[in-house]
Protein backbone atom coordinates (compact mmCIF):
# COMPACT_ATOMS: atom_id res chain seq x y z
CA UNK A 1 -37.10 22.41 -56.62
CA UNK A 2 -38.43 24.20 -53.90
CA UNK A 3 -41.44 26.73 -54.21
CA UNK A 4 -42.14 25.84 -57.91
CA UNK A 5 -44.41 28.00 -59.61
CA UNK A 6 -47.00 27.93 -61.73
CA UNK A 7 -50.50 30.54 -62.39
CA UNK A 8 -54.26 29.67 -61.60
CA UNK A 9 -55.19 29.33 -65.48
CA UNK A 10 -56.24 32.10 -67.69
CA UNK A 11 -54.08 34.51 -69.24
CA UNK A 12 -55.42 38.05 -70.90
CA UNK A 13 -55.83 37.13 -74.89
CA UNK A 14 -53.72 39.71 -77.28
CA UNK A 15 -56.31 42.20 -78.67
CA UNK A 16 -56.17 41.08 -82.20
CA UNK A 17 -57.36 37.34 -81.04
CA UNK A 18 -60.41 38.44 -78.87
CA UNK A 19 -61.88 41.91 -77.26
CA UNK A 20 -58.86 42.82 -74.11
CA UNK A 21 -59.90 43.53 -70.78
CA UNK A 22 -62.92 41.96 -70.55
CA UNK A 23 -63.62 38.55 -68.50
CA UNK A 24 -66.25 37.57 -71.85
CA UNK A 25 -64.08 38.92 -74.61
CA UNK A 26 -65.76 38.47 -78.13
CA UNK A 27 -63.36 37.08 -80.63
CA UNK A 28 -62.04 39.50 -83.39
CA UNK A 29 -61.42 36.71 -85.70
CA UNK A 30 -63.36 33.49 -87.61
CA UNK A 31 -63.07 30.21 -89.16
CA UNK A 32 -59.48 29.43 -89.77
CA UNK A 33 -58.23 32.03 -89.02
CA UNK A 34 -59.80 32.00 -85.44
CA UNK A 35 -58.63 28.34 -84.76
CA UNK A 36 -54.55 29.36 -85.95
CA UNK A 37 -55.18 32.71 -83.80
CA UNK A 38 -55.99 30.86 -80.59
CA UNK A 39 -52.47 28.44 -81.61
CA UNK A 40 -51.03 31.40 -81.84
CA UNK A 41 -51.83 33.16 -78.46
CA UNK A 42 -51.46 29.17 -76.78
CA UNK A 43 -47.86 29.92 -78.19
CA UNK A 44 -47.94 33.35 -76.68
CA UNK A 45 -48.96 32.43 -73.01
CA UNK A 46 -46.05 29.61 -73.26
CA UNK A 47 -43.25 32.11 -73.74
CA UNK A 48 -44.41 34.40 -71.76
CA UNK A 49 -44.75 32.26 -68.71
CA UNK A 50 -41.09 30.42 -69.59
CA UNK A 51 -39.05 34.22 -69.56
CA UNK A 52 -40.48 35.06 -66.44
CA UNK A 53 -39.84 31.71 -64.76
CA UNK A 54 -42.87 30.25 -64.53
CA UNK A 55 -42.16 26.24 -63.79
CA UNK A 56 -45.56 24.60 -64.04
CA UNK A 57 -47.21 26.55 -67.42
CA UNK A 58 -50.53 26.39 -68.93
CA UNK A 59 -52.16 27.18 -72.38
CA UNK A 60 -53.45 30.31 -70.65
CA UNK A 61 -57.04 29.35 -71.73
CA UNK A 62 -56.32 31.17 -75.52
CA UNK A 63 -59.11 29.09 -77.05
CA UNK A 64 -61.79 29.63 -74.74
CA UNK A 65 -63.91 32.56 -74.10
CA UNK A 66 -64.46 31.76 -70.61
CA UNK A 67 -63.42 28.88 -67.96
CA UNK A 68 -66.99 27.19 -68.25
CA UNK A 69 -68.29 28.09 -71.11
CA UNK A 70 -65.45 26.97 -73.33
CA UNK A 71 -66.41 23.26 -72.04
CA UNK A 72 -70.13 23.89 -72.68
CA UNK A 73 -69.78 24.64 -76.46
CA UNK A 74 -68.68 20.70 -76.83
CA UNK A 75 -71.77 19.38 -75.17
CA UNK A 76 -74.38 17.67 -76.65
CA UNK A 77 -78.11 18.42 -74.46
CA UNK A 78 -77.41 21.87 -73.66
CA UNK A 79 -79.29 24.50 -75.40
CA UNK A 80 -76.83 27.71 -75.79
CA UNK A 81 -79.11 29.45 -78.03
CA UNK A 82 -81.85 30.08 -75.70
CA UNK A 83 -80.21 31.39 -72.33
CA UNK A 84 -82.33 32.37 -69.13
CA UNK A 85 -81.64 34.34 -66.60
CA UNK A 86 -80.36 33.02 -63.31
CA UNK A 87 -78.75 33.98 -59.97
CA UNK A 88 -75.41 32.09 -59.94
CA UNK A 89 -73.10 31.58 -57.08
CA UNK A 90 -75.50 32.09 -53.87
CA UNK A 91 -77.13 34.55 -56.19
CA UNK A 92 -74.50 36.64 -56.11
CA UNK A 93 -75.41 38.22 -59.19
CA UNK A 94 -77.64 37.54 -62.35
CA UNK A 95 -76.48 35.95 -65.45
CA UNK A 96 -77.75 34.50 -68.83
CA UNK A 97 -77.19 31.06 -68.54
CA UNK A 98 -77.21 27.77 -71.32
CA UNK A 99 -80.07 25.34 -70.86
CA UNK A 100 -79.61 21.90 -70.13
CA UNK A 101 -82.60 20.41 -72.49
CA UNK A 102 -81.28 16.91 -72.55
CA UNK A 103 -78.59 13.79 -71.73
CA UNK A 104 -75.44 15.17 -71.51
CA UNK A 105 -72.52 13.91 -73.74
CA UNK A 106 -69.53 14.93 -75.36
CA UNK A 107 -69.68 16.29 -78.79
CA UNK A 108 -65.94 15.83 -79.37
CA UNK A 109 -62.40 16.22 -77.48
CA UNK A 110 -62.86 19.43 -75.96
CA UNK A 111 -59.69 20.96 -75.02
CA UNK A 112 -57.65 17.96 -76.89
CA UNK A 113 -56.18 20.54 -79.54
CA UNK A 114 -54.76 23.24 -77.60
CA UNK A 115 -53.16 20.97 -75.48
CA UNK A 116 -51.40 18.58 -77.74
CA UNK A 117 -50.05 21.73 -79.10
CA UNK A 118 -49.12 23.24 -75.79
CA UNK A 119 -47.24 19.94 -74.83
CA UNK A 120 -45.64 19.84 -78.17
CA UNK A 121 -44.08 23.14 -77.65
CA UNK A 122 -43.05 23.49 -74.04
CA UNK A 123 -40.45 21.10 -72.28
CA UNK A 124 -41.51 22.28 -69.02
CA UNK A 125 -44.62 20.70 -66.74
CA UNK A 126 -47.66 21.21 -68.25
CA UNK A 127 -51.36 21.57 -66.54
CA UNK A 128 -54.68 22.43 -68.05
CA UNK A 129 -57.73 23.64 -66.15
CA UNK A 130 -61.71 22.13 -66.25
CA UNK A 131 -64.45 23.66 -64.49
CA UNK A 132 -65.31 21.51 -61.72
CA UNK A 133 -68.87 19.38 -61.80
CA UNK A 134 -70.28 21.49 -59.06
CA UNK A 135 -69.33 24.91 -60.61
CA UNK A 136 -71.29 23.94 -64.02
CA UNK A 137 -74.00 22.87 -62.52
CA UNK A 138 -75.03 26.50 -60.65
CA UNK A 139 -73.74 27.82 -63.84
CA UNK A 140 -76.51 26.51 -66.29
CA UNK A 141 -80.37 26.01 -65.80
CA UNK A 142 -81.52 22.64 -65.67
CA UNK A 143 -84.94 21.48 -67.51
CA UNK A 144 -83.63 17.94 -67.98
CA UNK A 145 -82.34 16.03 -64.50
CA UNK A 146 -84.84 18.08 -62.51
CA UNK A 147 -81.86 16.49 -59.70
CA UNK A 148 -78.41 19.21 -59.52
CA UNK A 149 -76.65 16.80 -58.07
CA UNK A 150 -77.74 13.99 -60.61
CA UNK A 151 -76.72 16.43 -63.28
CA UNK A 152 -73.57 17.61 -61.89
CA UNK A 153 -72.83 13.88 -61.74
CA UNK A 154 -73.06 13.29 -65.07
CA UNK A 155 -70.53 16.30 -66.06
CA UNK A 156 -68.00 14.72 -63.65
CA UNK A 157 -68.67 11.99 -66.09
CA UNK A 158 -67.65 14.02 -69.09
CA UNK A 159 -65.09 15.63 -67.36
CA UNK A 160 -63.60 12.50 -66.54
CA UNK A 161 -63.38 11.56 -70.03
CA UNK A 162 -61.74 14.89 -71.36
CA UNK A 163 -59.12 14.55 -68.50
CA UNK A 164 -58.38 11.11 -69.12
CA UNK A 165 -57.19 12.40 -73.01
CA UNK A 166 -55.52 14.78 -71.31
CA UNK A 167 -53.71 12.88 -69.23
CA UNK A 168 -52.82 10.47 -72.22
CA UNK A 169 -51.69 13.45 -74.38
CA UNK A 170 -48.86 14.16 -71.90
CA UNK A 171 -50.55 16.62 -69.47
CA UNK A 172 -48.67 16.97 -66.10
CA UNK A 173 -51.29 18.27 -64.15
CA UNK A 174 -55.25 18.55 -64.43
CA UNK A 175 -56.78 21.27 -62.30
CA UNK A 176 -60.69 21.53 -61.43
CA UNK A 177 -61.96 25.33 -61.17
CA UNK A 178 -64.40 25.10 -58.13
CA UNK A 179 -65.16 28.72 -56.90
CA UNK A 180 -68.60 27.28 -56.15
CA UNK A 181 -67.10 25.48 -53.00
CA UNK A 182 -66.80 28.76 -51.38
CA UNK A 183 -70.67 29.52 -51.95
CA UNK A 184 -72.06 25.53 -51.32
CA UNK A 185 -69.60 24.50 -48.32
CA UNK A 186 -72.48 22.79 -46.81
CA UNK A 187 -72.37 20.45 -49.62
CA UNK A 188 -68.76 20.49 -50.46
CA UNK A 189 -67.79 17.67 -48.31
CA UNK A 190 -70.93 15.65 -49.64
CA UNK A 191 -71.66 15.57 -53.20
CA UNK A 192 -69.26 18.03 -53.87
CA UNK A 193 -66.15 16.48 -53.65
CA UNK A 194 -67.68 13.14 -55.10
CA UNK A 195 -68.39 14.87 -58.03
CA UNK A 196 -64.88 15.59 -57.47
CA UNK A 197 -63.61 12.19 -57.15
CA UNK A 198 -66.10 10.91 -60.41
CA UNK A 199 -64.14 13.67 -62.50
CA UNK A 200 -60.67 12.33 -61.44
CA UNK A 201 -61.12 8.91 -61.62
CA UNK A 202 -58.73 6.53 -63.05
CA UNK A 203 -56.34 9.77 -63.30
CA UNK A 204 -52.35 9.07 -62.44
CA UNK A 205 -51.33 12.23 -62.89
CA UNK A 206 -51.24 15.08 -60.33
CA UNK A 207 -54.82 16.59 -59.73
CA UNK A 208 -55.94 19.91 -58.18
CA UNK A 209 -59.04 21.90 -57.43
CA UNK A 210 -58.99 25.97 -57.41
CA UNK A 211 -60.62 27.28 -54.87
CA UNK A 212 -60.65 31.22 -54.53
CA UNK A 213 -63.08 34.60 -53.97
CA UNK A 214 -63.55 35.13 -57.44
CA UNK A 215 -61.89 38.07 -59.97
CA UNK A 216 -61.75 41.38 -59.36
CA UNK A 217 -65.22 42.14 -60.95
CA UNK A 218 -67.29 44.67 -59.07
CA UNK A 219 -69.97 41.55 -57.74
CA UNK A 220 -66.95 40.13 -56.28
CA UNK A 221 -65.44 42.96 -54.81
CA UNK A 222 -68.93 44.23 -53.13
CA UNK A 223 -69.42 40.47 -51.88
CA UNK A 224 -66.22 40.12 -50.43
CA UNK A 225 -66.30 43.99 -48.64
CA UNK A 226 -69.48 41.75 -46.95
CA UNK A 227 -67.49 39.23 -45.79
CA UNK A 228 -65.59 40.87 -42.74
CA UNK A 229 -62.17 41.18 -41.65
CA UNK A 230 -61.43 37.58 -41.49
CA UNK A 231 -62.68 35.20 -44.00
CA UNK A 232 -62.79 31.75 -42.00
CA UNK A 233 -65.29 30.09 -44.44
CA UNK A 234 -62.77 27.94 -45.44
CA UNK A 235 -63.16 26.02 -41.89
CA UNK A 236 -65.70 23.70 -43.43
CA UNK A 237 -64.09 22.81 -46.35
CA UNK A 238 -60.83 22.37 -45.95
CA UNK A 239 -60.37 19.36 -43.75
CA UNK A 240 -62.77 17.61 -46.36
CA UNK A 241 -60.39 17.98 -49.16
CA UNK A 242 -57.47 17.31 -46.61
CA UNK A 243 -59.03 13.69 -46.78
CA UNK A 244 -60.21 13.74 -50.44
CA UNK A 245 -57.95 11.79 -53.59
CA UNK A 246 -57.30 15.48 -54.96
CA UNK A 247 -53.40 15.87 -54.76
CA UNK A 248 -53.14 19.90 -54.89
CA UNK A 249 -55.54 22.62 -53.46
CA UNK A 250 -55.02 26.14 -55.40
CA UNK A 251 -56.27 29.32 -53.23
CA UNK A 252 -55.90 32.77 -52.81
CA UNK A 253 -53.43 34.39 -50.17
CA UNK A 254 -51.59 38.03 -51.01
CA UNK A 255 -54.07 41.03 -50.21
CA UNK A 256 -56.75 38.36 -48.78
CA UNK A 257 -58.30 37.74 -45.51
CA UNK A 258 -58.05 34.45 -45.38
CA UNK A 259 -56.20 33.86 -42.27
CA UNK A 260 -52.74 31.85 -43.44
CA UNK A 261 -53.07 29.26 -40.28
CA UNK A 262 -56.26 27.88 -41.96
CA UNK A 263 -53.48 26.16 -44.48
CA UNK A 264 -52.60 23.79 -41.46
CA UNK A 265 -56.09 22.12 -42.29
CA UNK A 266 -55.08 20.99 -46.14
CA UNK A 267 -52.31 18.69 -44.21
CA UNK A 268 -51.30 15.76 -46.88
CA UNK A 269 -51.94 17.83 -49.72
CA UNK A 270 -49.66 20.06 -51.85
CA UNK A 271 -50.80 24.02 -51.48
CA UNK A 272 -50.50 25.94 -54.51
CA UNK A 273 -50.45 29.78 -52.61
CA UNK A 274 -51.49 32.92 -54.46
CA UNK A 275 -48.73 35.46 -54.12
CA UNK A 276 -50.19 37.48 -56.91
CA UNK A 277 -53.30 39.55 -56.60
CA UNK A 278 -55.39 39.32 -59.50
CA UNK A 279 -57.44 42.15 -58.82
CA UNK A 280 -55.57 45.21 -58.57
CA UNK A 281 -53.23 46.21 -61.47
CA UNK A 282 -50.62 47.16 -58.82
CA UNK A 283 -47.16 45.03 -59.33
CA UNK A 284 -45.93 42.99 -56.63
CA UNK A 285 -42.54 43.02 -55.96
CA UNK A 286 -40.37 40.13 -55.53
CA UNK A 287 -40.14 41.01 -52.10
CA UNK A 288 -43.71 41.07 -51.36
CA UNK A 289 -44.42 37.83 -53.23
CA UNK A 290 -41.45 36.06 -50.98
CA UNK A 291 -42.76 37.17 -47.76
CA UNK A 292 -46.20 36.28 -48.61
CA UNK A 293 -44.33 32.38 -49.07
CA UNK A 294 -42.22 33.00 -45.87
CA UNK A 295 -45.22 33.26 -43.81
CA UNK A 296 -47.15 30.30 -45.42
CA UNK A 297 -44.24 27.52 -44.45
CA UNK A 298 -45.21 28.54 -40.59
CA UNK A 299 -48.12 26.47 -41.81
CA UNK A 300 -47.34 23.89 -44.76
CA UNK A 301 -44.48 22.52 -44.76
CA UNK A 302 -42.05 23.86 -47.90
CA UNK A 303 -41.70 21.00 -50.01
CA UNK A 304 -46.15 21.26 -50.22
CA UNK A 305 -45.94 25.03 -51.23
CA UNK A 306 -46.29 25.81 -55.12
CA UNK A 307 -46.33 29.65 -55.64
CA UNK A 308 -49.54 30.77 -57.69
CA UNK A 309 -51.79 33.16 -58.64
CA UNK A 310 -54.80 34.42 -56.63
CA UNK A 311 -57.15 33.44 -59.25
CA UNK A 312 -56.94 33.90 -63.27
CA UNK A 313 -55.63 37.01 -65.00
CA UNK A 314 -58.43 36.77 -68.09
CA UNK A 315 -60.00 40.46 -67.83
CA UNK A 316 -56.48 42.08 -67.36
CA UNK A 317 -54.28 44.10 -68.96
CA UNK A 318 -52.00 41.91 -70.39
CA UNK A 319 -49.25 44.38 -69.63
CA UNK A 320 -49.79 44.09 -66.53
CA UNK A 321 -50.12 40.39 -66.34
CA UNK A 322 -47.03 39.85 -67.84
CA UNK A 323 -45.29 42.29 -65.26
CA UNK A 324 -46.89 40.10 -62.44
CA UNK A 325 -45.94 37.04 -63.82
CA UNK A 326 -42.00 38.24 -63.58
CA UNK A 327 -42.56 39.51 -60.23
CA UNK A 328 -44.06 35.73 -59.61
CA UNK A 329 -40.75 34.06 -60.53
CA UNK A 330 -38.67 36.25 -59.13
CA UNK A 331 -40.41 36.20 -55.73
CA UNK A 332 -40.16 32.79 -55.60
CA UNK A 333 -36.73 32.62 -56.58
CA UNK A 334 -35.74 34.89 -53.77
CA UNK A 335 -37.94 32.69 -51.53
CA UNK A 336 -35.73 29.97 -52.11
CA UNK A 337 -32.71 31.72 -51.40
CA UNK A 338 -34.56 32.89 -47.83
CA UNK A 339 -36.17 29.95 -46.64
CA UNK A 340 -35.51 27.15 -49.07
């Protein structure tokens, strides 16, 4: 099929799982009753992706409060108790972060649960998202390696092991979250993407790293106004993960200013292209979403383009997100019917 489509991740959680609109939500329920809710909402995301077309689905992230932290809680040397305060992402902004105290090892499966019941309930392609090494690393404190890279190694390590279950479980495709390569990209083709490569080895099925400007949180927003008209950033990193074992490359396009002809430099690789902005709770229109894929084939060739989100949808309205997600498959339907 051409122009499949799939999203970035996470999916807003229904307001009687966890607290709505918010990228952090607190959960509203406990015990067993918390562990069915987060079933329930997997079950949710599923439908709600199949009726509006969505070909690639996910478990929308139910069970986690957030994209990195949801990994941390099933780590053994990190103390989560005791949080410090740290600049994360360049220093972008401030945040109370866990503290790695100790080895690091897996506690148990982490998202092994979710997505045997995810797979079990959807015919359809199926991909789940990890943080990437190099993301958890400038998103904890470190009082342990007293070497980032050293410790970011050794989550690649644990990553690896988690995806490898996945992969075994029946997952289609395992994605790496990696905002942090647009704040490191002096390091990115280094020890970045062989962290990469650590978390994805021995992996046969398709792999991808998300790459993208963040939500459409206010730090975000006033870093990005910074940025300029043109956001060529992505010069240094791109022809590093054109050469890299990682199959897909997720980033952001609709409303950005990355400039579309940067996409040459990902040649080899599969692009998944967000046609749906993720901060603004304006609805694209089909229209909108198929011109946005139109104009990326001048520069990847069609059968590499995978229509996507900008970034996740956690902190919105899931109203909203579900409206976008329609406008998602029907854009790329009527992209196929222009230009496929």
């Amino acid at each position: 099929m051409m122009f499949p489509t799939t999203i970035a991740g996470s999916l807003p959680k229904p307001s009687w799982l966890a607290e709505p609109d918010k990228l952090w939500p607190q959960w509203r329920l406990s015990g067993d009753d918390l562990a069915q809710g987060k079933l329930d909402a997997t079950l949710l995301a599923l439908k709600l992706q199949e009726d509006a077309g969505i070909d690639i689905v996910g478990d929308g992230e139910q069970s986690r409060q957030h994209f990195v932290h949801g990994f941390l809680e099933f780590v053994d040397g990190i103390d989560t108790q005791n949080k410090v305060e740290m600049g994360i992402r360049g220093d972008r902004y401030k945040a109370m972060v866990p503290v790695v105290n100790g080895a690091l090892t897996l506690k148990s499966r982490v998202h092994g649960t979710e997505a045997r019941f995810a797979r079990a309930h959807t015919t359809r392609q199926l991909k789940i998202t990890l943080p990437g090494p190099m993301t958890i690393a400038d998103t904890v404190a470190d009082a342990h390696y007293g070497d980032k890279i050293k410790m970011a190694m050794a989550f690649a390590d644990l990553l690896n092991r988690e995806a490898r279950a996945l992969e075994a479980e029946g997952v289609d495709v395992i994605q790496f979250d990696e905002p942090a390569f647009n704040v490191f990209m002096d390091e990115v083709a280094g020890w970045g993407i062989e962290a990469l490569h650590r978390a994805i080895d021995g992996l046969t099925c398709t792999t991808a790293v998300h790459i993208c400007y963040g939500y459409g949180i206010k730090a975000n927003i006033d870093w990005k106004n910074s940025l300029g008209d043109e956001w060529k950033q992505y010069e240094k990193i791109f022809p590093a993960l054109s050469r890299s074992r990682i199959k897909q490359v997720s980033i952001e396009a609709i409303n950005s200013r990355v400039p579309l002809k940067l996409l040459s430099l990902l040649e080899g690789k599969d692009v998944l292209v967000g046609v749906i902005d993720v901060a603004t709770d304006a609805i694209e229109t089909p229209e909108q979403v198929a011109e946005v894929i139109g104009a990326v084939t001048q520069f990847v060739p069609k059968e590499r383009i995978v229509a996507c989100t900008n970034c996740g949808m956690a902190p919105m309205r899931r109203d909203v997100a579900a409206a976008k997600l329609a406008a998602l498959g029907q854009g790329a339907r009527l992209a196929r019917q222009k230009f496929g």
